[in-house]
C-alpha atoms as a PDB file:
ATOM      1  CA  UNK A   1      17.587   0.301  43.594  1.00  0.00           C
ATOM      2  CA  UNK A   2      19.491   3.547  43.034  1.00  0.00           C
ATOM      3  CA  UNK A   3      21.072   2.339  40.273  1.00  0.00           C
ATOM      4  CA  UNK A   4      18.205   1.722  38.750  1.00  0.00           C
ATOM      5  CA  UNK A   5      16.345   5.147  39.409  1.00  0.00           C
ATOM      6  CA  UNK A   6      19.534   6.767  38.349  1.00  0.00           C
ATOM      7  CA  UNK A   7      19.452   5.042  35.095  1.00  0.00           C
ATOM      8  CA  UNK A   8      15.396   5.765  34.392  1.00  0.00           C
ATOM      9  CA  UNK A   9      15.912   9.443  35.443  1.00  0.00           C
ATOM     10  CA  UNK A  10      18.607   9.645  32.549  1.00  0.00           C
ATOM     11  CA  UNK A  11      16.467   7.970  30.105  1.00  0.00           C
ATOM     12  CA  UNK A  12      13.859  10.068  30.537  1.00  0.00           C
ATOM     13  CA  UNK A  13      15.804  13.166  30.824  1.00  0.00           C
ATOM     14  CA  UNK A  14      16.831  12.072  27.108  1.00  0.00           C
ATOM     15  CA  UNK A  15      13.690  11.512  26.509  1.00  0.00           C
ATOM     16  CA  UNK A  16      12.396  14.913  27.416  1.00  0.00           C
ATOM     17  CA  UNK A  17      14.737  16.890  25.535  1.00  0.00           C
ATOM     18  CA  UNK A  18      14.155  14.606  22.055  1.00  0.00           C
ATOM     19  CA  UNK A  19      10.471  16.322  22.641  1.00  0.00           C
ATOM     20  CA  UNK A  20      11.294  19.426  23.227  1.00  0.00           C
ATOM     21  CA  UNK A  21      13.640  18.744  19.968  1.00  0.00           C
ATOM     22  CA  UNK A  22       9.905  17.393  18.514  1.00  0.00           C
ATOM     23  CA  UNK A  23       8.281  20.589  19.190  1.00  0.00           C
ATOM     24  CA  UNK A  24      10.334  22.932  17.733  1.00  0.00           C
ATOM     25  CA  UNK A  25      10.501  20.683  14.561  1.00  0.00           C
ATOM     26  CA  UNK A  26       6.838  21.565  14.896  1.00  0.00           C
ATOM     27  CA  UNK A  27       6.580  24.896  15.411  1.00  0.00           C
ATOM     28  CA  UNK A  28       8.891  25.622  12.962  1.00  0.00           C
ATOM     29  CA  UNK A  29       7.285  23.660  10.432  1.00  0.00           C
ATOM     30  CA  UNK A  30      10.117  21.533   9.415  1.00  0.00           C
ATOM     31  CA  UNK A  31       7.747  18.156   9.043  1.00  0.00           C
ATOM     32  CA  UNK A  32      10.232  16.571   7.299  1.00  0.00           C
ATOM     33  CA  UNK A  33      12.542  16.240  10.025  1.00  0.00           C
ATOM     34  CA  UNK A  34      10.254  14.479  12.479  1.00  0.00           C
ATOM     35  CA  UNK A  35      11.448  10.847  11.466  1.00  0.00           C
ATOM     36  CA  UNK A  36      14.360  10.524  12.684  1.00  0.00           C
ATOM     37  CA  UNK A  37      13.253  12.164  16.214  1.00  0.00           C
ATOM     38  CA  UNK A  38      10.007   9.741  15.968  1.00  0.00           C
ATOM     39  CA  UNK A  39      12.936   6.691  15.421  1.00  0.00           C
ATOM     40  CA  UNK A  40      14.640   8.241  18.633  1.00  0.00           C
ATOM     41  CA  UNK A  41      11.766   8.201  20.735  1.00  0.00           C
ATOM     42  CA  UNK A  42      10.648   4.508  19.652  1.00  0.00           C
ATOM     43  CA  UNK A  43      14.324   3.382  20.802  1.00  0.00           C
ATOM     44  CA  UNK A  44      13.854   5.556  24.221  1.00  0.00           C
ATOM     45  CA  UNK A  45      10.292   4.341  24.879  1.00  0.00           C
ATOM     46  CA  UNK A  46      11.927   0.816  24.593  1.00  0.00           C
ATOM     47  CA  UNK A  47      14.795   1.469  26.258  1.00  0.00           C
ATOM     48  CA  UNK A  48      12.837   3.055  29.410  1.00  0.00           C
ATOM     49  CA  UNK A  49      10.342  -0.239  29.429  1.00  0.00           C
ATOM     50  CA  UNK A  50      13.945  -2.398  30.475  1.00  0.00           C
ATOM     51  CA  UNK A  51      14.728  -0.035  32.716  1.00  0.00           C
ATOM     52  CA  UNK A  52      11.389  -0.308  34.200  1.00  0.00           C
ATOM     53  CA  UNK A  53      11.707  -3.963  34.163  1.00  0.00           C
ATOM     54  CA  UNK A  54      15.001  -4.098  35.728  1.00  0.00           C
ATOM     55  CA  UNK A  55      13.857  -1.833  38.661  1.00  0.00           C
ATOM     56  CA  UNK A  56      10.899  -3.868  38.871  1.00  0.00           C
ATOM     57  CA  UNK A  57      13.390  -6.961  39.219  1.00  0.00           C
ATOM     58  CA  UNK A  58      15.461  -5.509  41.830  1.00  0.00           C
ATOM     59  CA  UNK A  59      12.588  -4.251  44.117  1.00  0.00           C
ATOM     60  CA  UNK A  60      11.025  -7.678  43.677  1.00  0.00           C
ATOM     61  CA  UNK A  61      14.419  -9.124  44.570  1.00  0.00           C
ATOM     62  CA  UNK A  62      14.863  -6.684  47.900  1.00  0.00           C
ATOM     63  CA  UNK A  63      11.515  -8.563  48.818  1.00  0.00           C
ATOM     64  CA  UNK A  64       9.386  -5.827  47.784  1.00  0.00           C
ATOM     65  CA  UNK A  65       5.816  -6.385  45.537  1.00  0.00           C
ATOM     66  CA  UNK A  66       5.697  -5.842  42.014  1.00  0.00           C
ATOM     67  CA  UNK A  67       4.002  -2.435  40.990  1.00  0.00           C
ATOM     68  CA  UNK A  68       3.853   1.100  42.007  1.00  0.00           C
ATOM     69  CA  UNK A  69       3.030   0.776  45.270  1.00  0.00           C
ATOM     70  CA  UNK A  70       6.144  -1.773  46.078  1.00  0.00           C
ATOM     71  CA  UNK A  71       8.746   0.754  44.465  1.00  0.00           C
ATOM     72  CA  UNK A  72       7.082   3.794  46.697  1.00  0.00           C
ATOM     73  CA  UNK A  73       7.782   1.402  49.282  1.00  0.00           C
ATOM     74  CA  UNK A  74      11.627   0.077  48.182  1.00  0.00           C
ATOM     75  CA  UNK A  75      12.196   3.605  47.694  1.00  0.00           C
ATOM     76  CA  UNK A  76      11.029   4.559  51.287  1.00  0.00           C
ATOM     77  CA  UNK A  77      13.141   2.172  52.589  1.00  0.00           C
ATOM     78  CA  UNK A  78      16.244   3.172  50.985  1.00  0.00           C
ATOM     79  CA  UNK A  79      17.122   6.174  52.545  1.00  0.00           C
ATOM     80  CA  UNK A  80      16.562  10.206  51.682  1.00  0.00           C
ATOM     81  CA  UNK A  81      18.739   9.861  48.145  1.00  0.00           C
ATOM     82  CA  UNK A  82      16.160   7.158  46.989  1.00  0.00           C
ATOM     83  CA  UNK A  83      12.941   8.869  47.915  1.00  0.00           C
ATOM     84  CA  UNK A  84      14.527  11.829  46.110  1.00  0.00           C
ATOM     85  CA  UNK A  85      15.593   9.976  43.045  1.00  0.00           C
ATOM     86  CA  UNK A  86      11.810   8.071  43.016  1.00  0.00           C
ATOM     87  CA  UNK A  87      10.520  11.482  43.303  1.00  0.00           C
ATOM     88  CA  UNK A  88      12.377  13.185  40.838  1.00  0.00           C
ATOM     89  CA  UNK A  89      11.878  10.026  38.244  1.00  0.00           C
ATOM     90  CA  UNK A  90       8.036  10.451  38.990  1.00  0.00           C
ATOM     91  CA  UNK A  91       8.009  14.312  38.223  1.00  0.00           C
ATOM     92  CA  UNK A  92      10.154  13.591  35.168  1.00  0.00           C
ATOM     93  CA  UNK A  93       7.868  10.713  33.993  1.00  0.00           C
ATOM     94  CA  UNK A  94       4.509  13.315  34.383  1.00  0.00           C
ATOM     95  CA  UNK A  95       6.218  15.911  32.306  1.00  0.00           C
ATOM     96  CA  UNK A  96       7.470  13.405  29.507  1.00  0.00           C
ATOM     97  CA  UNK A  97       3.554  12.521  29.616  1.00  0.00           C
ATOM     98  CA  UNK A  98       2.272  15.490  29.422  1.00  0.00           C
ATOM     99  CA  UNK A  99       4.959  16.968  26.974  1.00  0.00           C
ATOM    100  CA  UNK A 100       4.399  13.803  24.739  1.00  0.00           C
ATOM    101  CA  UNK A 101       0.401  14.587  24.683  1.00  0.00           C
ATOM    102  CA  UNK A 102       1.083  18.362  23.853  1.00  0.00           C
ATOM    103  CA  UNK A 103       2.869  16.923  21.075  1.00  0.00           C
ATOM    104  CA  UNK A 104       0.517  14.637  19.825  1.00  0.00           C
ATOM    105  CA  UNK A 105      -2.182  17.093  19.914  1.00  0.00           C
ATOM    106  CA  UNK A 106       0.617  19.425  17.351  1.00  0.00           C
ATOM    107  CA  UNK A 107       0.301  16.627  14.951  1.00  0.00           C
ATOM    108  CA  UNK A 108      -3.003  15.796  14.953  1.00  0.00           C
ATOM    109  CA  UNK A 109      -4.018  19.474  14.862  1.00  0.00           C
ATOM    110  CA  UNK A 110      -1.243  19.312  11.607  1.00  0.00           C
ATOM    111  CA  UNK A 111      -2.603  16.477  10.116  1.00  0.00           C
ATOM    112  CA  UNK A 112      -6.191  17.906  10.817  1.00  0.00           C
ATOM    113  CA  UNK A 113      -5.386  21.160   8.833  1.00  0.00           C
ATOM    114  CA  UNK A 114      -3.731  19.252   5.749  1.00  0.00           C
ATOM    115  CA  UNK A 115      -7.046  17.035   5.585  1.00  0.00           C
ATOM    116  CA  UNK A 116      -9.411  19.723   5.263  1.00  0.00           C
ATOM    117  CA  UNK A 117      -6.943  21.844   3.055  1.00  0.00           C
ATOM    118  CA  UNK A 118      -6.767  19.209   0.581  1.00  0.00           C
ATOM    119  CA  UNK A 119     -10.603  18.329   0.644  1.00  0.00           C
ATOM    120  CA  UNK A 120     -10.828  22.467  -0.208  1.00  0.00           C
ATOM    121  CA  UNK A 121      -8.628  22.118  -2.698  1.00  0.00           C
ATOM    122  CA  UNK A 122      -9.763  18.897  -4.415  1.00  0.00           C
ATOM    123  CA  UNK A 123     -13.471  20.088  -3.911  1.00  0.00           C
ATOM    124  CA  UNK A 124     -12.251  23.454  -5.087  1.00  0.00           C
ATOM    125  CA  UNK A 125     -10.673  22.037  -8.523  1.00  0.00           C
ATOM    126  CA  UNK A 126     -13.222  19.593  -9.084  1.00  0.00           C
ATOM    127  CA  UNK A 127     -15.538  22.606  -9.360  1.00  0.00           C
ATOM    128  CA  UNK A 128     -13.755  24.769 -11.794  1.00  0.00           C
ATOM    129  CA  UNK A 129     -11.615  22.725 -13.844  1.00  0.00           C
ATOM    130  CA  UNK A 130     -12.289  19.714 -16.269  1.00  0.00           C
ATOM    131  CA  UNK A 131      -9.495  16.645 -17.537  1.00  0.00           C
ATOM    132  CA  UNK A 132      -8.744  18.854 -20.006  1.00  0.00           C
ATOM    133  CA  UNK A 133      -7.563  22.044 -17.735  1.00  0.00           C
ATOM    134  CA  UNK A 134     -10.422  24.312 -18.883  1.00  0.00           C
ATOM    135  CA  UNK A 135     -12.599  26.098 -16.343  1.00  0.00           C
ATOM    136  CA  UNK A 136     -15.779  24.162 -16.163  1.00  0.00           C
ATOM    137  CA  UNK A 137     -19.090  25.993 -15.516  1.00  0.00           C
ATOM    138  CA  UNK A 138     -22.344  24.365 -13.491  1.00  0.00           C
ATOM    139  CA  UNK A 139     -24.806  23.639 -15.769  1.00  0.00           C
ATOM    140  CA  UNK A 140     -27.159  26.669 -16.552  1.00  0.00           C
ATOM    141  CA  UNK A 141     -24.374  29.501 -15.086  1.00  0.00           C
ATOM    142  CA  UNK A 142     -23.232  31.995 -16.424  1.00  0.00           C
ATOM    143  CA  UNK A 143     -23.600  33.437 -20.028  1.00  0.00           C
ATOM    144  CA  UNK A 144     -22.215  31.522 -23.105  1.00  0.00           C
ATOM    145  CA  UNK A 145     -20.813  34.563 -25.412  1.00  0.00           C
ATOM    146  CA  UNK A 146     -20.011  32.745 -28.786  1.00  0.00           C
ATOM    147  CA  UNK A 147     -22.762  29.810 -29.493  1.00  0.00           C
ATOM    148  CA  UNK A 148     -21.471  27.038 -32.042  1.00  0.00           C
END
């Protein structure tokens, strides 16, 4: 079981510093460099489900249940280095959440700003320009200087 907590703590470890790596892509503005963190993160997600599965697997084989509450109780029975590693996986695994969500909320707030820029912007040039490029003018506005 061990093993198998030592192996989770490192993927997540990895994990957390790809989005800490995602952030500062972020913060600095440098969009264009999320996709190959966002490919990275797919292949750790992944990577950390067989890991779960495997623990899962070996606690089930050490005749423990399946679930959360049979790995608190494999780890219990493993000694003080498995408590510790369970512990420190769990504390990992609530930071990777909560770090992940921060991150989510970046892009959305991101993608949130773009939206309404461009619906300024489109409004905004639907208002004072025509096909043609010339400044359009609402009907009755303004004063016409020249008439022909």
């Amino acid at each position: 079981m061990l093993v198998c907590l030592h192996a989770e703590i490192s993927c997540v470890e990895e994990f957390l510093s790809t989005l800490d790596r995602e952030e500062q892509v972020m913060t600095n503005g440098f969009f264009a460099d999320l996709p190959p963190i966002t490919e990275q993160k797919t292949r750790l997600l992944d990577r950390m489900a067989e890991l779960d599965q495997q623990r899962g697997a070996t606690q089930v084989a050490l005749g423990f249940e399946p679930g959360r509450a049979g790995a608190d109780a494999a780890a219990a029975a493993g000694g003080a280095s498995t408590r510790q590693a369970w512990a420190n996986l769990l504390l990992l695994a609530r930071n990777a959440r909560t770090n992940n969500l921060r991150n989510g909320s970046m892009v959305y707030t991101h993608l949130d700003f773009t939206q309404r820029t461009l619906h300024v912007l489109q409004a905004g040039t639907q208002l004072f320009y025509g096909p043609d490029g010339a400044r359009k003018t609402a009907a009755g506005a303004g004063t016409r200087l020249a008439l022909g």
